[in-house]
C-alpha atoms as a PDB file:
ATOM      1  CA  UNK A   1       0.000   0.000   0.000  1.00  0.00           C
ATOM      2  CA  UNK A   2       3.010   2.535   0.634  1.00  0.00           C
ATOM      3  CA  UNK A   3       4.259   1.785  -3.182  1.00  0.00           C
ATOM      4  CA  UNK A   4       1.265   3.328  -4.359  1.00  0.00           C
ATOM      5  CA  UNK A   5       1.481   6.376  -2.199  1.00  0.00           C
ATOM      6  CA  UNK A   6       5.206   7.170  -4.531  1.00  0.00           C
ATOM      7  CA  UNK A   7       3.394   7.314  -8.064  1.00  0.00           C
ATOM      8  CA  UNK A   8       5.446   9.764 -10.151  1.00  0.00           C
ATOM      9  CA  UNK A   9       3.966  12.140 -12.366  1.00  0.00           C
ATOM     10  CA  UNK A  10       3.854  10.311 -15.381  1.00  0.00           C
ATOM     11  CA  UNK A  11       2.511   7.176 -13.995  1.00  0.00           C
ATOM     12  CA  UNK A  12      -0.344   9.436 -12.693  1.00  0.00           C
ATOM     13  CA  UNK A  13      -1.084  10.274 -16.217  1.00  0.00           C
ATOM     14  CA  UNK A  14      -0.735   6.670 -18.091  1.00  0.00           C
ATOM     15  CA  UNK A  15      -3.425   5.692 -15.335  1.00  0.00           C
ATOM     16  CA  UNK A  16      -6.192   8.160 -16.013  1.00  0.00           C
ATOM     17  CA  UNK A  17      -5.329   8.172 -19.622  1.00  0.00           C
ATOM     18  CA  UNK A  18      -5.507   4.542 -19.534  1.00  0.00           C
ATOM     19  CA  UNK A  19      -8.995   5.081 -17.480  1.00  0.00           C
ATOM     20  CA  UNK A  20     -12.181   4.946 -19.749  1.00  0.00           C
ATOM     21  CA  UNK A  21     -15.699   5.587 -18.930  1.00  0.00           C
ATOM     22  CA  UNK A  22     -17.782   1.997 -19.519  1.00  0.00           C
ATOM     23  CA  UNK A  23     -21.009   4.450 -20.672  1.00  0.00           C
ATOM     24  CA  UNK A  24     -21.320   5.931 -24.113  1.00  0.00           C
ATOM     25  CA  UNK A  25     -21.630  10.083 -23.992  1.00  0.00           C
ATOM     26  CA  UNK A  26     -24.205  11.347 -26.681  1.00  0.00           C
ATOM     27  CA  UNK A  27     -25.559  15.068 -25.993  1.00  0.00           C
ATOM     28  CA  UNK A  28     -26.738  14.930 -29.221  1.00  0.00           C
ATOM     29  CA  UNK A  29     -30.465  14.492 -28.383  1.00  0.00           C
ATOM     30  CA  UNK A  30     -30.845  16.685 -25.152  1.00  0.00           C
ATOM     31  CA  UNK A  31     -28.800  19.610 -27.639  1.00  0.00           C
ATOM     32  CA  UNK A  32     -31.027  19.335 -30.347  1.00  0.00           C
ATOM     33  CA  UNK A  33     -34.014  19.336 -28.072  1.00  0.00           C
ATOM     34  CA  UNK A  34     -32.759  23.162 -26.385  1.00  0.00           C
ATOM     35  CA  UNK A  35     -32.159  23.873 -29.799  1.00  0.00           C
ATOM     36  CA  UNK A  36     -35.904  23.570 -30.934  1.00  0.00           C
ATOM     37  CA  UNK A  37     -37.225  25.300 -27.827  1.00  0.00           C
ATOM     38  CA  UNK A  38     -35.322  28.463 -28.622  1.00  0.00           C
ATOM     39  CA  UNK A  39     -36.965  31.526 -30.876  1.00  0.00           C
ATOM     40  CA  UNK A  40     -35.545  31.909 -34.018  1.00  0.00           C
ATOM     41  CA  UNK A  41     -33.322  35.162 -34.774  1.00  0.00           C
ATOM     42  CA  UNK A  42     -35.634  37.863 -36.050  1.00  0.00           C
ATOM     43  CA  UNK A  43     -33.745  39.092 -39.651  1.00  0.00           C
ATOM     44  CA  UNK A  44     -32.332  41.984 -40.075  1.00  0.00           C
ATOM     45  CA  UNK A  45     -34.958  43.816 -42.042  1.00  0.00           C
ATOM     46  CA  UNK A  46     -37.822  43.095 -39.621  1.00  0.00           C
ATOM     47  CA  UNK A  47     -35.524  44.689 -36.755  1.00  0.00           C
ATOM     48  CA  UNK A  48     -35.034  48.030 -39.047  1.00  0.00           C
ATOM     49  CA  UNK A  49     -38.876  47.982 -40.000  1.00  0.00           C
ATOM     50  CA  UNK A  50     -39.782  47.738 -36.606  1.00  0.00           C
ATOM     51  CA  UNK A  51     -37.024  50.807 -35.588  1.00  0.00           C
ATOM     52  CA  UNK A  52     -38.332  52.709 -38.307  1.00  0.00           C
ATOM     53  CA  UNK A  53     -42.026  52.466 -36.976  1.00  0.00           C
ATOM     54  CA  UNK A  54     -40.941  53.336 -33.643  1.00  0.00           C
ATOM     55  CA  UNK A  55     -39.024  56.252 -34.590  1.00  0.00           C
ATOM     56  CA  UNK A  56     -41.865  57.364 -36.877  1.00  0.00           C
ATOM     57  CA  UNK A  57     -44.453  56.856 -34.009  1.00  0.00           C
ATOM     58  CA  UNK A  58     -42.060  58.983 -31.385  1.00  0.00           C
ATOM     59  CA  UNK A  59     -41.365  62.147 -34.467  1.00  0.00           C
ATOM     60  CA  UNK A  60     -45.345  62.471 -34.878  1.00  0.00           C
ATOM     61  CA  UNK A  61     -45.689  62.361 -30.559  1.00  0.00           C
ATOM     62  CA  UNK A  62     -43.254  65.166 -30.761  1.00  0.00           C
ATOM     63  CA  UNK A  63     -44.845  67.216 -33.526  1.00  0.00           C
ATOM     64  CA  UNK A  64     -48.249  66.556 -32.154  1.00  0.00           C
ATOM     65  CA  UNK A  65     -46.810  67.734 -29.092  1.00  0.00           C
ATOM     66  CA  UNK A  66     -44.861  70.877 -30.563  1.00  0.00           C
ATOM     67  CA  UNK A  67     -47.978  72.029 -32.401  1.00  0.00           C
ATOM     68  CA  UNK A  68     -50.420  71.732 -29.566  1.00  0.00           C
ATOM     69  CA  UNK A  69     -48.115  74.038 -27.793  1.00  0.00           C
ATOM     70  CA  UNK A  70     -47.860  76.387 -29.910  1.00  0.00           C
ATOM     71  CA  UNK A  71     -51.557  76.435 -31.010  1.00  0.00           C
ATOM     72  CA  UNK A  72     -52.093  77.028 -27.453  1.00  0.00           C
ATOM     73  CA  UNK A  73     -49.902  79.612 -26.782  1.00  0.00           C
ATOM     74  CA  UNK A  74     -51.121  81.844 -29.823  1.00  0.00           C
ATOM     75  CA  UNK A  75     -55.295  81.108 -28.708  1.00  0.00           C
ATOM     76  CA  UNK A  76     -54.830  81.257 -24.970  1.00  0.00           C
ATOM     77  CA  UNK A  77     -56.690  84.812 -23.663  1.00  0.00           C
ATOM     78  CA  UNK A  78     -54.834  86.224 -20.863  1.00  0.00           C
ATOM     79  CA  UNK A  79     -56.465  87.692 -18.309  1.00  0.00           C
ATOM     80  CA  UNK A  80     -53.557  90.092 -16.891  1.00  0.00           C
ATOM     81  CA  UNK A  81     -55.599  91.514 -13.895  1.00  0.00           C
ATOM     82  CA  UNK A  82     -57.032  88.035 -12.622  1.00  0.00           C
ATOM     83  CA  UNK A  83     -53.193  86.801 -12.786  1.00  0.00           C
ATOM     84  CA  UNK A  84     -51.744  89.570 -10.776  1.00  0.00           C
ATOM     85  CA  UNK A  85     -54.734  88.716  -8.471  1.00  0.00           C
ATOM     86  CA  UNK A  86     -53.855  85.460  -7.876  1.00  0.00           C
ATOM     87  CA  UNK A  87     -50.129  86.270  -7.617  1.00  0.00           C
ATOM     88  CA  UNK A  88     -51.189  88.542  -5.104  1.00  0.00           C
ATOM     89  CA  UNK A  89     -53.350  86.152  -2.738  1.00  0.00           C
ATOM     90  CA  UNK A  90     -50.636  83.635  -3.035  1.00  0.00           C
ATOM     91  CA  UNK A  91     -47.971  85.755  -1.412  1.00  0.00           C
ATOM     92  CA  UNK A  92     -50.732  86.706   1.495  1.00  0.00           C
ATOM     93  CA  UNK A  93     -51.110  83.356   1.942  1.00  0.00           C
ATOM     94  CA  UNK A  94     -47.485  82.715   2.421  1.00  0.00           C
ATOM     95  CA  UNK A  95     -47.186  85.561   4.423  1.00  0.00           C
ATOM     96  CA  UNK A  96     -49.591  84.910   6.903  1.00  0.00           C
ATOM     97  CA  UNK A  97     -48.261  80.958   6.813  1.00  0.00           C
ATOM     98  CA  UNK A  98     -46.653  81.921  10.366  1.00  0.00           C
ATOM     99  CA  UNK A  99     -50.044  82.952  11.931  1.00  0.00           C
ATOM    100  CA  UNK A 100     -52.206  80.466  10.464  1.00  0.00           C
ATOM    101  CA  UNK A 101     -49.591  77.168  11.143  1.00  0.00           C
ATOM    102  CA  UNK A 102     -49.560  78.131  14.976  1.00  0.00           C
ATOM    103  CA  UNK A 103     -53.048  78.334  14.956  1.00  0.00           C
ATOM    104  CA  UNK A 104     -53.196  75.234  13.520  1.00  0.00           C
ATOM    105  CA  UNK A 105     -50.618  73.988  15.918  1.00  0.00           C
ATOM    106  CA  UNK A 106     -52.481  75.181  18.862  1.00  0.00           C
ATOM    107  CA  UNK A 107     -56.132  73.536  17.428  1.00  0.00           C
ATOM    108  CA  UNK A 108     -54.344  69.940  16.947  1.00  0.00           C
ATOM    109  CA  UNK A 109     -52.296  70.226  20.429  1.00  0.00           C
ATOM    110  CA  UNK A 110     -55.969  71.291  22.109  1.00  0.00           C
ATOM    111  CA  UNK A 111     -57.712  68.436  20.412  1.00  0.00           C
ATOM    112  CA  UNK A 112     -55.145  65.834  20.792  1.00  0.00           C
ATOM    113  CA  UNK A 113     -54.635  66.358  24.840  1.00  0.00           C
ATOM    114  CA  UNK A 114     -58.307  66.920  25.608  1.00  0.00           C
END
């Protein structure tokens, strides 16, 4: 048993080289079989028609959205005074924001510790 524990090197290799596995190795079946489950490649021209629709599809989004814009801008009737207006009550509101939050403060303090 202590010979076999001083194999050299080359020995080592004559016995698995010599080795051979008693059971034939065919992936053939099980490749073929993946190989018929997976899609086909889509070709090259259906890949550019279907860029080319998208890309027509997003230019007419962006002109549709270009001309709305613009259609709106030159129809829209401003009403100067009713802007300044509301300008004008949303700075009060902001400026009286210190008033109105400690009242509001005070309100949920009462009602929560009632």
């Amino acid at each position: 048993m202590k010979e076999n524990l001083h194999i050299t090197d080359d020995e080592a290799l004559q016995t698995i080289r010599a080795m051979h596995y008693p059971d034939d190795i065919d992936v053939t079946d099980a490749v073929m079989a993946q190989v018929r489950k997976t899609p086909l490649l889509i070709p090259q021209r259906q890949r550019r028609q279907r860029f080319q629709r998208i890309a027509t599809a997003v230019a007419a989004c962006a002109v549709l959205a270009v001309a709305f814009n613009v259609t709106m801008l030159y129809t829209r009737n401003y009403n100067e005074a009713q802007i300044g207006s509301l300008i004008a009550s949303v700075y009060d509101y902001h400026a009286d924001y210190e008033t109105n939050s400690q009242l509001i403060e005070s309100a949920a303090f009462d009602y929560l510790y009632e």
